[in-house]
C-alpha atoms as a PDB file:
ATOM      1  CA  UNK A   1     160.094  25.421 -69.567  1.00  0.00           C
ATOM      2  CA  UNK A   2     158.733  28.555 -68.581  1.00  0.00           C
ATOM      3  CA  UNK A   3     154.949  27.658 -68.099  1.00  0.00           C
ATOM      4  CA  UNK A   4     156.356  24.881 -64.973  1.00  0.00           C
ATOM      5  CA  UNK A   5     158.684  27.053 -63.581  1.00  0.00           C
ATOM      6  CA  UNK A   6     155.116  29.739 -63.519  1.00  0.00           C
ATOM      7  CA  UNK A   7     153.276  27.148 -62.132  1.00  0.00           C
ATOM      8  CA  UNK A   8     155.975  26.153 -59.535  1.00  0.00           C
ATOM      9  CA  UNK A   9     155.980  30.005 -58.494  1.00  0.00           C
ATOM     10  CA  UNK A  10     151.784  29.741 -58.441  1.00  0.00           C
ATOM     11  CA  UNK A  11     151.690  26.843 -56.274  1.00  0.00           C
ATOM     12  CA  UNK A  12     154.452  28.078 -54.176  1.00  0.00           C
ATOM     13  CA  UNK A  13     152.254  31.433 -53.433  1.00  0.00           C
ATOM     14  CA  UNK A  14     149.252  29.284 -52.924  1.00  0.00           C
ATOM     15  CA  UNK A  15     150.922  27.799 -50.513  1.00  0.00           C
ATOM     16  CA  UNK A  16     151.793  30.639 -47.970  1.00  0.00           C
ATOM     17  CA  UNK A  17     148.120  31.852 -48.772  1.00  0.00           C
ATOM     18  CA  UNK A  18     146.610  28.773 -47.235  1.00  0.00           C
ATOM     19  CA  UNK A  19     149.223  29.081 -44.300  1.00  0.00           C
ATOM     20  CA  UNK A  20     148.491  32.872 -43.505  1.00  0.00           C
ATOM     21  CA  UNK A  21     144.677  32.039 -43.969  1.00  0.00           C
ATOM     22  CA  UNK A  22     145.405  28.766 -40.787  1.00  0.00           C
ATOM     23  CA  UNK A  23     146.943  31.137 -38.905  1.00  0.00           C
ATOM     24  CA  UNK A  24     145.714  34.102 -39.173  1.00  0.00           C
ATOM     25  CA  UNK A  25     143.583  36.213 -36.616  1.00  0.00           C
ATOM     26  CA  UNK A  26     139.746  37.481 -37.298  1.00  0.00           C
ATOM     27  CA  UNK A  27     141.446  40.740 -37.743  1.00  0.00           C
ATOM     28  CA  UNK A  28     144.210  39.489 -40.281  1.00  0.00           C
ATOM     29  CA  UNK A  29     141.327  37.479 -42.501  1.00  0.00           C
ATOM     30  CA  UNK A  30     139.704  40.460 -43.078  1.00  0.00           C
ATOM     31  CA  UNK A  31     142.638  42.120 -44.155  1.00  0.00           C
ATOM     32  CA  UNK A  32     143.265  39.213 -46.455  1.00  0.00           C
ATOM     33  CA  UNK A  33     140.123  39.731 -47.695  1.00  0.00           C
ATOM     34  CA  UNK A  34     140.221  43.514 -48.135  1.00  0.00           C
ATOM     35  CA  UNK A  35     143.582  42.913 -50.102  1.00  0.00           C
ATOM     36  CA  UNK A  36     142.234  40.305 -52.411  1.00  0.00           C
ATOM     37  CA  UNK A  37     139.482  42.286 -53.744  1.00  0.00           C
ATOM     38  CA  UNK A  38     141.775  45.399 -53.853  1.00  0.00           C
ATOM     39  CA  UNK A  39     144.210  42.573 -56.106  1.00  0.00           C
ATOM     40  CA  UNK A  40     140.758  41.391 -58.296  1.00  0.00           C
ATOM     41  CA  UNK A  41     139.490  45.220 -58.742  1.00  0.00           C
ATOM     42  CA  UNK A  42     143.477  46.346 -59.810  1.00  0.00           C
ATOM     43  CA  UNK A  43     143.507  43.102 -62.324  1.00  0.00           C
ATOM     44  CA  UNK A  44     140.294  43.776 -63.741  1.00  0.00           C
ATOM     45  CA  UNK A  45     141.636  47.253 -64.462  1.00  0.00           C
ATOM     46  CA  UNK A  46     144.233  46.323 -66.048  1.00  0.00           C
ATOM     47  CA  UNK A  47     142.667  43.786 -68.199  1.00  0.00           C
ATOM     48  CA  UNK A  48     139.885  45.589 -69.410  1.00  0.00           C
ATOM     49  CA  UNK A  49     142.282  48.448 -70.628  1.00  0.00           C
ATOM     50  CA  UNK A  50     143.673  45.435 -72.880  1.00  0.00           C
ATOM     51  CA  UNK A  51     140.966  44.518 -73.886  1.00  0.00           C
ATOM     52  CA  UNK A  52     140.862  40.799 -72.176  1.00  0.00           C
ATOM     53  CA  UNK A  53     137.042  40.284 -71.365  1.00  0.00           C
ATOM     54  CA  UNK A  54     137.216  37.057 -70.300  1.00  0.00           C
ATOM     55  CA  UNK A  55     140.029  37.747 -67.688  1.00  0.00           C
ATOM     56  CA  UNK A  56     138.225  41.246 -66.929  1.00  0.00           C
ATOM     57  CA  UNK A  57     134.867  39.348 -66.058  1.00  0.00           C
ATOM     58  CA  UNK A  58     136.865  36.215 -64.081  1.00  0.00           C
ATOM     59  CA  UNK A  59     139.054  39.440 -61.910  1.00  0.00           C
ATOM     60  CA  UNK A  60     135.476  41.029 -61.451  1.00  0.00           C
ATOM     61  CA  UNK A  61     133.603  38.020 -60.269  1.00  0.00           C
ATOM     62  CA  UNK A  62     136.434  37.273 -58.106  1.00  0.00           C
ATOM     63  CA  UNK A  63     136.473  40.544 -56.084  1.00  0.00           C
ATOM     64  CA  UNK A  64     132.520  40.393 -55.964  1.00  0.00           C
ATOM     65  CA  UNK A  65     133.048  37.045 -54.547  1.00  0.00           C
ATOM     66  CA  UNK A  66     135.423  38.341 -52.196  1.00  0.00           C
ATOM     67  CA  UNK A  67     133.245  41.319 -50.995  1.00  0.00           C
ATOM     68  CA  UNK A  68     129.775  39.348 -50.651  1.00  0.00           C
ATOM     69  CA  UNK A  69     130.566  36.147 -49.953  1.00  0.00           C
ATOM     70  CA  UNK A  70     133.449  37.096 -47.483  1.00  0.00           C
ATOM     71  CA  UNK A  71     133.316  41.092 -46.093  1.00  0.00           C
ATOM     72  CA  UNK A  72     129.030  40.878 -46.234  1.00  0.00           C
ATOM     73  CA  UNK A  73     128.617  37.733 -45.491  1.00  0.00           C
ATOM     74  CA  UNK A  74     130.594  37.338 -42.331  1.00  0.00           C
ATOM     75  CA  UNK A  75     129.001  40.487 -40.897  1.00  0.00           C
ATOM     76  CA  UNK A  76     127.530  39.918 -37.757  1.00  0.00           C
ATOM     77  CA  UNK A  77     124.657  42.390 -37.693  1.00  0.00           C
ATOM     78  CA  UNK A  78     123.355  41.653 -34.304  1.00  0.00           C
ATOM     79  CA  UNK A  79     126.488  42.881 -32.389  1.00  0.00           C
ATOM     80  CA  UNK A  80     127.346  45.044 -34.918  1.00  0.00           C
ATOM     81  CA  UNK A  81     124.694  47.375 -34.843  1.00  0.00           C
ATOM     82  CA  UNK A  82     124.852  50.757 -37.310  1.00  0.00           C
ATOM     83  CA  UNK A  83     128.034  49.885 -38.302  1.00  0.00           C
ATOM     84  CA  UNK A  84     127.587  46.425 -39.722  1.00  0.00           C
ATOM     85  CA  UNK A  85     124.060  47.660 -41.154  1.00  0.00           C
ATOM     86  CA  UNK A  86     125.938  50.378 -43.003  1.00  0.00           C
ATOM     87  CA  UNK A  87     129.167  48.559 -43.977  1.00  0.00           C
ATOM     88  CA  UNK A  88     126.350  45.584 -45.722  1.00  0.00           C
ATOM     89  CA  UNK A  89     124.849  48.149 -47.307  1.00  0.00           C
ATOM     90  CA  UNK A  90     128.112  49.243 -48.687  1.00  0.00           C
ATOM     91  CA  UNK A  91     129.371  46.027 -49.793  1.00  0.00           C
ATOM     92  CA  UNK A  92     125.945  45.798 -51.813  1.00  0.00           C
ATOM     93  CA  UNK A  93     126.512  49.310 -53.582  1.00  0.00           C
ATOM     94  CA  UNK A  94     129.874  47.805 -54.304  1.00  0.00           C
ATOM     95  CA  UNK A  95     128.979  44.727 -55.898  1.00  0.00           C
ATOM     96  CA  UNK A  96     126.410  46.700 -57.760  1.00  0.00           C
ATOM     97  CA  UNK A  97     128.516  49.245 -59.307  1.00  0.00           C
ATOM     98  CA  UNK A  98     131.200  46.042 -60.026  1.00  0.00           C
ATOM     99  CA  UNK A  99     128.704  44.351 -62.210  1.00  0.00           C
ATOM    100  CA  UNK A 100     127.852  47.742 -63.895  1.00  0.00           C
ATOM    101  CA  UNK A 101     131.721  48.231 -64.290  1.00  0.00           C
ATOM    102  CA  UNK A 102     131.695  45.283 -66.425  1.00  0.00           C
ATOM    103  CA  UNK A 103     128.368  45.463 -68.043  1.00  0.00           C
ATOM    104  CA  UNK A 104     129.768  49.181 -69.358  1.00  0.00           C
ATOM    105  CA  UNK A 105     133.669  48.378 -69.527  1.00  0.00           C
ATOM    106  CA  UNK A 106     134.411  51.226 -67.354  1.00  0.00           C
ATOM    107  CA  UNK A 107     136.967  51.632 -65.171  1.00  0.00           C
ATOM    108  CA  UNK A 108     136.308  54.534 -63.817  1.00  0.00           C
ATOM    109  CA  UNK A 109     133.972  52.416 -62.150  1.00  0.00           C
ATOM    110  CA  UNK A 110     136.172  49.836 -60.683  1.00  0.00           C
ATOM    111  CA  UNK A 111     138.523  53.065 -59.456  1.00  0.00           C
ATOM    112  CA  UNK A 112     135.486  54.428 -57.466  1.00  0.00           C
ATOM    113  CA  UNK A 113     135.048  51.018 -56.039  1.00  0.00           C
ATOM    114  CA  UNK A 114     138.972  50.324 -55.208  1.00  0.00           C
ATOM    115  CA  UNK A 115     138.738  53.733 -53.279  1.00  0.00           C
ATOM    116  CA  UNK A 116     136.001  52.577 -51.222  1.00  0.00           C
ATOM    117  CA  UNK A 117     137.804  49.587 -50.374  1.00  0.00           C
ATOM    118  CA  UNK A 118     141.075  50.871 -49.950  1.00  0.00           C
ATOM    119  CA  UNK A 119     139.536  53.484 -47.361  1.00  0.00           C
ATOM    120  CA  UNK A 120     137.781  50.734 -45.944  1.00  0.00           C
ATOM    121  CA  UNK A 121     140.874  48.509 -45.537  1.00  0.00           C
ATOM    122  CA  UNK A 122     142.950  51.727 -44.092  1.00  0.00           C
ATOM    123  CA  UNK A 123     140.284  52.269 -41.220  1.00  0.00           C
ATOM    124  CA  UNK A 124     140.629  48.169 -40.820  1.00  0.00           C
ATOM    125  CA  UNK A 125     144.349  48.517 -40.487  1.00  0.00           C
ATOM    126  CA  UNK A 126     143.677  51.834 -37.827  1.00  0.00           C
ATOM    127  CA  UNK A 127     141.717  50.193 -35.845  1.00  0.00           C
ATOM    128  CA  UNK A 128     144.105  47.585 -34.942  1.00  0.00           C
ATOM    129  CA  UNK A 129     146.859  50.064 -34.589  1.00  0.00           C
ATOM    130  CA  UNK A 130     145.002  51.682 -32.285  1.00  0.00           C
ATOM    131  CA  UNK A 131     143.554  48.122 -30.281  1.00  0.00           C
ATOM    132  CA  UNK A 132     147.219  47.638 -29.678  1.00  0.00           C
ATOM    133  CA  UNK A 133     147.691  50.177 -28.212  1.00  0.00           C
ATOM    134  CA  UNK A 134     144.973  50.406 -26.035  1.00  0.00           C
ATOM    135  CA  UNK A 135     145.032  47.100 -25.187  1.00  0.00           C
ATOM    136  CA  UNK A 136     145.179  47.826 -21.633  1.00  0.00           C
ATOM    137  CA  UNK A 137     142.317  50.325 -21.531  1.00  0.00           C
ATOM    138  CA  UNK A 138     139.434  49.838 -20.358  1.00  0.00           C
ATOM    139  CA  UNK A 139     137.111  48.061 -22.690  1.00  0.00           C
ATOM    140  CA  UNK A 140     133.489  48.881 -21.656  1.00  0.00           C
ATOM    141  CA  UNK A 141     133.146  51.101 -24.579  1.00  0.00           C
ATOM    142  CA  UNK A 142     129.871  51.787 -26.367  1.00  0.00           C
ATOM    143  CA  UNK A 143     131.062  51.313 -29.852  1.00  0.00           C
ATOM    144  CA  UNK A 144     131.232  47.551 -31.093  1.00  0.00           C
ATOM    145  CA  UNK A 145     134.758  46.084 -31.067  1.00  0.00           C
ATOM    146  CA  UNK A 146     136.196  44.981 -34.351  1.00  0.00           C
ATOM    147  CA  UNK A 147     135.708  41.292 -33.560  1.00  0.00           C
ATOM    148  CA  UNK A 148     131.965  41.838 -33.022  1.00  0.00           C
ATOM    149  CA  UNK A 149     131.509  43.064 -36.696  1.00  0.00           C
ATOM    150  CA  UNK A 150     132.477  40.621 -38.154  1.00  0.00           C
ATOM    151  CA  UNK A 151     131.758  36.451 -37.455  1.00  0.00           C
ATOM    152  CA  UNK A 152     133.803  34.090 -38.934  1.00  0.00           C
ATOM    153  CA  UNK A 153     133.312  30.480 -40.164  1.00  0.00           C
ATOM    154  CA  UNK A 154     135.016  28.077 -42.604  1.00  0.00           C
ATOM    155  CA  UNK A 155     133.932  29.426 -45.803  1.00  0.00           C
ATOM    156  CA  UNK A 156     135.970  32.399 -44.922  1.00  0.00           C
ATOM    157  CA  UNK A 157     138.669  30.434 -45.237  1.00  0.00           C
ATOM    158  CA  UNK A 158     138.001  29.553 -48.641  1.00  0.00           C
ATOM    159  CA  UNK A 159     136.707  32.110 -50.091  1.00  0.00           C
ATOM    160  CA  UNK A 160     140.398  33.401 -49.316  1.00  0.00           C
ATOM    161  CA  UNK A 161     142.365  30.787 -50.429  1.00  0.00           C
ATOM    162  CA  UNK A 162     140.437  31.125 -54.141  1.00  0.00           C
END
């Protein structure tokens, strides 16, 4: 009875995922994507102080996923100058200390890396705050924008909605 009424609440989330993923912005998906790994790296926590190692590897690959194939991947280097350069280089030092995390079942590890992220995703969310409210200024600025760090394409998309 139980195990339906968990799938029913599983496939109901799923559901407002894939909607929020349609319509969300370039500046919401990476948000998305910033909060799923912070969600994988918190899980894998959690299950490797139980003592679950197949669910501590599956939350790890999950938030590597997230970070490489969706944050590094989608960085667009050529308008994002410096800052994309040293954000990829970041995202590999992440995924690197991730698979040592697991490799040495330490979460002291994956804390070090949710910090990163969750300053990461806390600049994200200032910049935006601060877009909006600047919207009307001028913007012939030297610094890239927020949209030209980042490119976006399908597999975005999915690599959200997994």
């Amino acid at each position: 009875m139980f195990g339906s009424l968990k799938y029913g609440a599983n496939s109901y989330a799923k559901v407002g995922v894939e909607t929020g993923v349609i319509s969300a912005s370039p500046h919401k998906l990476i948000v998305m994507l910033f909060e799923g790994a912070l969600v994988a790296i918190s899980s894998a926590s959690e299950h490797m102080k139980s003592c679950r190692i197949a669910e501590k590897g599956q939350s790890i690959s999950k938030a590597i996923s997230i970070i490489d194939g969706g944050l590094r991947a989608n960085l667009n280097k050529k308008e994002g100058g410096e800052i994309a350069e040293n954000l990829d280089a970041l995202y590999e030092y992440m995924n690197h200390r991730l698979l040592q995390a697991n490799l040495e079942n330490n979460p002291a590890i994956l804390d070090e890396v949710h910090k990163l992220l969750g300053d990461l995703k806390s600049a994200w969310d200032a910049i935006d705050s601060i877009s909006a409210a600047s919207a009307t200024a001028d913007e012939a600025s030297s610094a890239p924008s927020k949209a030209s760090v980042y490119n976006f394409s399908a597999s975005t998309s999915t690599i959200i909605r997994a």
